[in-house]
Every structure is written in C-alpha cells, then in structure tokens.
Protein backbone atom coordinates (compact mmCIF):
# COMPACT_ATOMS: atom_id res chain seq x y z
CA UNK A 1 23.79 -5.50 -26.01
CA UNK A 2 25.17 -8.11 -23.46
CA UNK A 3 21.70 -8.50 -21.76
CA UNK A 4 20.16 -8.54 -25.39
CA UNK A 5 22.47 -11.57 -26.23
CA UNK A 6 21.78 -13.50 -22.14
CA UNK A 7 17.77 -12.97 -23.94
CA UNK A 8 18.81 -15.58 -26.25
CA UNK A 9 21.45 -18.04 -24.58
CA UNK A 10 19.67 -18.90 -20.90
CA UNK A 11 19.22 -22.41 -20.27
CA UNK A 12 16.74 -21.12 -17.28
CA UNK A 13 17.34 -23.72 -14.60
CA UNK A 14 15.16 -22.13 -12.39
CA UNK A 15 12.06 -23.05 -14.34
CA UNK A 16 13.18 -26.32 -15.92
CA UNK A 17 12.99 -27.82 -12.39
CA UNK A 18 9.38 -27.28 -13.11
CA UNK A 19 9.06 -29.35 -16.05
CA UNK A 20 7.39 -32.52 -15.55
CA UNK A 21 10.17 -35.49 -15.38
CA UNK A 22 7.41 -37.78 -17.51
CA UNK A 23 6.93 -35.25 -20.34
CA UNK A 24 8.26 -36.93 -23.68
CA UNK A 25 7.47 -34.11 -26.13
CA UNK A 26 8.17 -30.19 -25.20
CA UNK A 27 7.62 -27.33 -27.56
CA UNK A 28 9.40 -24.13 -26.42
CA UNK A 29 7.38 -20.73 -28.17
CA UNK A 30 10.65 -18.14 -28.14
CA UNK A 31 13.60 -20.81 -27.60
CA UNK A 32 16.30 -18.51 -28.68
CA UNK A 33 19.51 -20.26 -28.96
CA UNK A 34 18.03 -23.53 -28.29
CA UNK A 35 19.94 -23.53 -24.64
CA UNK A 36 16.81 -24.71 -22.38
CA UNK A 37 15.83 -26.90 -24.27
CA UNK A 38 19.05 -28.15 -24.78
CA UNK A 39 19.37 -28.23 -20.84
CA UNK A 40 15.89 -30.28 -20.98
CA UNK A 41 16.80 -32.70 -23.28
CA UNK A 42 20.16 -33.75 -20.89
CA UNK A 43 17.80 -33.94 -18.29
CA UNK A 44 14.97 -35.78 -19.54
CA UNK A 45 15.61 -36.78 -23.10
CA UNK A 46 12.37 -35.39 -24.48
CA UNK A 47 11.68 -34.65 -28.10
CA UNK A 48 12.59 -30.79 -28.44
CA UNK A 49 10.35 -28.57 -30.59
CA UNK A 50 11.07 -24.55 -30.74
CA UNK A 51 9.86 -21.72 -32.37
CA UNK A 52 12.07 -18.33 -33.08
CA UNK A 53 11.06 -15.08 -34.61
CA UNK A 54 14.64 -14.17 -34.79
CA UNK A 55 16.33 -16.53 -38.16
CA UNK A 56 19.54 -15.56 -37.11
CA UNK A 57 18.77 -16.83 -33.68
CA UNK A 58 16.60 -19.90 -35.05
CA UNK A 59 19.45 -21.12 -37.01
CA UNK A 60 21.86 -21.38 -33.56
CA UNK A 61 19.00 -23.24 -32.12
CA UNK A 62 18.96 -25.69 -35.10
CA UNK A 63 22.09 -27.08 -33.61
CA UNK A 64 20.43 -28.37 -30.60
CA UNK A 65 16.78 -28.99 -30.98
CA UNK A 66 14.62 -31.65 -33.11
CA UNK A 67 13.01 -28.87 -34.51
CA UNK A 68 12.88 -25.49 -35.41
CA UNK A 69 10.33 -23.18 -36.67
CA UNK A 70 10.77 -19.83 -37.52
CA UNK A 71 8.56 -16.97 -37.46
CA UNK A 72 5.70 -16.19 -34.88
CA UNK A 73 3.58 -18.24 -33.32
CA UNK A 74 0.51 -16.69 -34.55
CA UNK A 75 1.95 -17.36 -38.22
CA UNK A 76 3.52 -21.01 -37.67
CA UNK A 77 0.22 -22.29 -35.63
CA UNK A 78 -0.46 -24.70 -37.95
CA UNK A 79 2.53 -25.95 -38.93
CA UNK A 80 2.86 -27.70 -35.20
CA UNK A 81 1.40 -31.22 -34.90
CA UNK A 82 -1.83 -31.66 -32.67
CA UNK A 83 -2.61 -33.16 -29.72
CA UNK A 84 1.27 -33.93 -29.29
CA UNK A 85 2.66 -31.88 -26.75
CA UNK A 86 3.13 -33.14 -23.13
CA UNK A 87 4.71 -29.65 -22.28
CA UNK A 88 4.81 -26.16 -23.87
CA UNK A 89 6.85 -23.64 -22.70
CA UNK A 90 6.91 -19.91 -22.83
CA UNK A 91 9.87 -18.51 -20.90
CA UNK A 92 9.41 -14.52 -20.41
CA UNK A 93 7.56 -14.56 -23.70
CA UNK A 94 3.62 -13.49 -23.34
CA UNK A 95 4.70 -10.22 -22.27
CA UNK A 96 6.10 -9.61 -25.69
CA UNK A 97 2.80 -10.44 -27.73
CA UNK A 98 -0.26 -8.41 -28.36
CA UNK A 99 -2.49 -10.47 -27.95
CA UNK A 100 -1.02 -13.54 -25.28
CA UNK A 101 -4.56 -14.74 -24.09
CA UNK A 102 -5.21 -15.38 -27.96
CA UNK A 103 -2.09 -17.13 -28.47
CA UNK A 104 -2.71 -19.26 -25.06
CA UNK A 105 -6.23 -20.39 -26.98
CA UNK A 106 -4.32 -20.95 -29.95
CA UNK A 107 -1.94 -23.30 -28.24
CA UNK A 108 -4.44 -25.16 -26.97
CA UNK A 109 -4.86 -28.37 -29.64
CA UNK A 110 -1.32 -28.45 -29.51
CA UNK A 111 -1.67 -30.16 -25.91
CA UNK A 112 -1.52 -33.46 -25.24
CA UNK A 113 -4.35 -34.97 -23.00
CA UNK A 114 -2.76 -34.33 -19.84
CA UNK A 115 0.05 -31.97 -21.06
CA UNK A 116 0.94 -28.52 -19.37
CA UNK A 117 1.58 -24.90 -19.72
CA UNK A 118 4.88 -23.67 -18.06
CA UNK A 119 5.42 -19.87 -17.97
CA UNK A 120 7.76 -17.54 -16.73
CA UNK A 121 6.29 -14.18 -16.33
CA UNK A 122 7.92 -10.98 -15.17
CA UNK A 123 5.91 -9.40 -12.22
CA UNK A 124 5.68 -5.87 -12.85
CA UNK A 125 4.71 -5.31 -8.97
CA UNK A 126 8.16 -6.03 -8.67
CA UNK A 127 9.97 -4.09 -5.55
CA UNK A 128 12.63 -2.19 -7.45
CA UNK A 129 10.34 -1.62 -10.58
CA UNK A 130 7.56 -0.05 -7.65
CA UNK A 131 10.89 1.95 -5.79
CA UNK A 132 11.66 3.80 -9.47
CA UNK A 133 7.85 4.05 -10.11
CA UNK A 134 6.38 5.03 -6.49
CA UNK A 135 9.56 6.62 -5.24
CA UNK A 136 11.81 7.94 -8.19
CA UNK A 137 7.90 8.39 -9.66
CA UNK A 138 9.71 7.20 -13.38
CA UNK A 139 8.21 4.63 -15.67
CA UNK A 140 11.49 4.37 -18.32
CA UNK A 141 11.66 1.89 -20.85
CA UNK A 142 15.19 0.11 -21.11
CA UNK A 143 16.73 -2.13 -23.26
CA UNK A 144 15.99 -5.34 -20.73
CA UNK A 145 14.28 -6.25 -17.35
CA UNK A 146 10.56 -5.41 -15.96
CA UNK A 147 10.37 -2.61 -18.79
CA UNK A 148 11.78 -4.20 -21.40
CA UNK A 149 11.01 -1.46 -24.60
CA UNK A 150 9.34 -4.65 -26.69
CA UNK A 151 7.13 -5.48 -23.86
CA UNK A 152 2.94 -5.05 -24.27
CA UNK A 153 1.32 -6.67 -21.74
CA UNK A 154 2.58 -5.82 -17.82
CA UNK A 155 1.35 -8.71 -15.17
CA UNK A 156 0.89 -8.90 -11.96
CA UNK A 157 0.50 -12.83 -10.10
CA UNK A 158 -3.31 -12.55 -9.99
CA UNK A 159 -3.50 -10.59 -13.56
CA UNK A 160 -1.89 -13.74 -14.81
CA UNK A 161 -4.14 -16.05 -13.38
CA UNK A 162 -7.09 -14.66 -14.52
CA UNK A 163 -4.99 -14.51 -18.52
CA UNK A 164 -5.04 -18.20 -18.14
CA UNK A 165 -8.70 -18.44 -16.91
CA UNK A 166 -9.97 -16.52 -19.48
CA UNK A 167 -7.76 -18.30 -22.15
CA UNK A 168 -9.40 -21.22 -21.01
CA UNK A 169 -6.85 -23.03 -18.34
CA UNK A 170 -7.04 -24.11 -14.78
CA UNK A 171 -4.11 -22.85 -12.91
CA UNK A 172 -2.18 -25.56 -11.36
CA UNK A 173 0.43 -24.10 -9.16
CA UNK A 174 2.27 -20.62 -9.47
CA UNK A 175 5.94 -20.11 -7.51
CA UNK A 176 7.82 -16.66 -7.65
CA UNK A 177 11.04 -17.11 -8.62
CA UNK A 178 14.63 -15.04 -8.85
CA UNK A 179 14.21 -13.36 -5.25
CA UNK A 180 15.53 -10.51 -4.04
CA UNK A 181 18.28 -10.49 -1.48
CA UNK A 182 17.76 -6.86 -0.39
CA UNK A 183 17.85 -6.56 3.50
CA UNK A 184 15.84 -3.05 2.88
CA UNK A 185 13.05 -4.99 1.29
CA UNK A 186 13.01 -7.79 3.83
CA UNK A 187 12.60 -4.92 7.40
CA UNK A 188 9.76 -2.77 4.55
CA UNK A 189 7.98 -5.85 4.25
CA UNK A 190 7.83 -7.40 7.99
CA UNK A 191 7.17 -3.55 8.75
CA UNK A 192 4.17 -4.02 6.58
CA UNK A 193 3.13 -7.45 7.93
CA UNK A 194 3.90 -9.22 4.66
CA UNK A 195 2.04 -7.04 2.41
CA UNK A 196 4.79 -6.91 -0.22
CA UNK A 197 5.01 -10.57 0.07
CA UNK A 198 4.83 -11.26 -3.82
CA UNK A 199 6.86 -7.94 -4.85
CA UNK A 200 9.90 -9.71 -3.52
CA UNK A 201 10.14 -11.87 -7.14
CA UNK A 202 10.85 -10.80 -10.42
CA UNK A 203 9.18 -13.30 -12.38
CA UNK A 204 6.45 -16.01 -11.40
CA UNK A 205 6.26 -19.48 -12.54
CA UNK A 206 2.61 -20.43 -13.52
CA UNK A 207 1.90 -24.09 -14.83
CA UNK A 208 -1.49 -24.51 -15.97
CA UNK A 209 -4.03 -27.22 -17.42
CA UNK A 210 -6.61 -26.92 -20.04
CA UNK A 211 -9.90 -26.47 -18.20
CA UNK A 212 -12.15 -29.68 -19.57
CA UNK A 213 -15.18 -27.77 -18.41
CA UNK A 214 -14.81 -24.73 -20.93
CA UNK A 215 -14.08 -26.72 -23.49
C-alpha cells in the first residue's frame, strides 16, 4: 500500500529537469496528487493542467494545479483546449493504457506548434526484472515496479521509439534514468563489452516532437 500511495505523491525530479525552462502551458495525463506539477510550477511558473482517473486522487490535486480533469484521457479528450500545450507529460503512464500509441495520436492537437512530449517509461529489459525472468525463470505480477499488475504494454528503449514513430512523432532525445548501483551488474556488463548497456535503467526518458511530415 505504501508504494501504491509514492504512485500518487512523486514530484519526479528526475524528469522535470527535462522540461523545457520556456514552456508556459503543461498538461500532465495521470498527475496524481498534483506533486510534479506542483514542483513545475515553483520552478517555472507554467500554467498547470492534469488529468486523474482516480476522483479521490483528482480532488488532492485540485489543491495545487490550475486544472483538473477527471476521468481518462480517452474520455476527457475533448474537454482539453487545442493547440495550447507547450508540454504534455506522461510520467510512467502509457504502460497502463491499452491502447498508448492511440492516445499519443489523440494528444496530438493538444500541442502547441513547437510543444513536446515528455515520458517516463519503465524498461522492461531492466537487469533485475531479466535476473528474476532469465535466472529465477519467474514472470510475477506485483503490486508496483517493472510488473506492475495494471500494466499492458511492456517497452523496451527501441520498442518505444518506434510507439512514437508510429503515433506520428520524431524522437528528440531519450536518457535512461534511476540507475542501478549494483557492482554485480557493472563487472556482467564490462564482461559483456557493454551489451547490457541500457538494462542498467529502470525507466527511460523519451521527449518527442510531432513529425510535420506525417501530418
């Protein structure tokens, strides 16, 4: 229940440094409590939308964004104002849908003319979720982490880049982030010249562009 709770109540530092400092309006699909955005708004006093499927949730988050919408994203599409988005934000989110290339082509109008997509994305090719899988040969579903019970979708960095392709993006720049320290990993992976180079991160930060040329 504790990591349940964390779900809701991260203010995510670790990707808000990847925010751009210019943006002026930020929509945040999943903003929980309202604590990132919260942390954004200190930072760089942009306009803070959110949407929460959770009301119970949504109405915590009420306290510290402009505003809130509750219900899915599928459902409150039209409901958010077009072309006015400089930044949207889906923090360890597309996982969770069916359907997250849809919802990335949905998003789309909601962009401003030079605004961005900023994802976190758990990588499921990451080192201790391959050790219980290759290893421990399990594949259990838990309450949190890399097999989060609610999750659909499983990603890997290039499986991401081609969601975004095919939804219709350019791919700007992708960082993994939350590292692990483990001195195992770090003698397994100069053993194997580097190969498990990107298994070392358990999320990666993608921050794409509508592609102009698909449109």
């Amino acid at each position: 229940m504790k990591k349940i709770i964390e779900y809701y109540t991260q203010a995510r530092p670790e990707v808000a440094v990847y925010i751009p400092q210019k943006t002026k309006t930020i929509l945040d699909i999943g903003c929980g409590q309202g604590v990132f955005l919260k942390f954004i708004k200190q930072q760089i006093g942009a306009e803070t939308w959110g949407i929460e499927v959770q009301g119970e949730v949504a109405e915590k988050a009420k306290e510290c964004i402009d505003h809130v919408l509750i219900g899915k994203i599928e459902d409150q599409i039209d409901s958010i104002p077009d072309n006015y988005f400089d930044c949207i934000t889906f923090n360890d989110v597309l996982e969770h849908l069916l359907e997250p290339t849809m919802v990335l082509q949905l998003i789309k109008p909601k962009l401003s003319k030079e605004g961005v997509i900023v994802t976190s994305i758990p990588n499921v090719r990451y080192i201790h979720n391959l050790y219980e899988l290759l290893v421990l040969k399990d594949w259990e579903y838990k309450d949190w982490g890399i097999l989060d019970s609610t999750h659909f979708r499983f990603f890997t960095r290039k499986s991401m880049k081609r969601m975004f392709e095919d939804a219709g993006y350019t791919l700007l720049y992708q960082k993994g982030i939350n590292e692990t320290d483990s001195k195992k990993f770090k003698i397994l992976n100069f053993l194997t010249f580097g190969l498990l180079n990107d298994t070392k991160y358990l999320q990666f930060v993608n921050i794409a562009k509508i592609d102009k040329e698909k449109e």
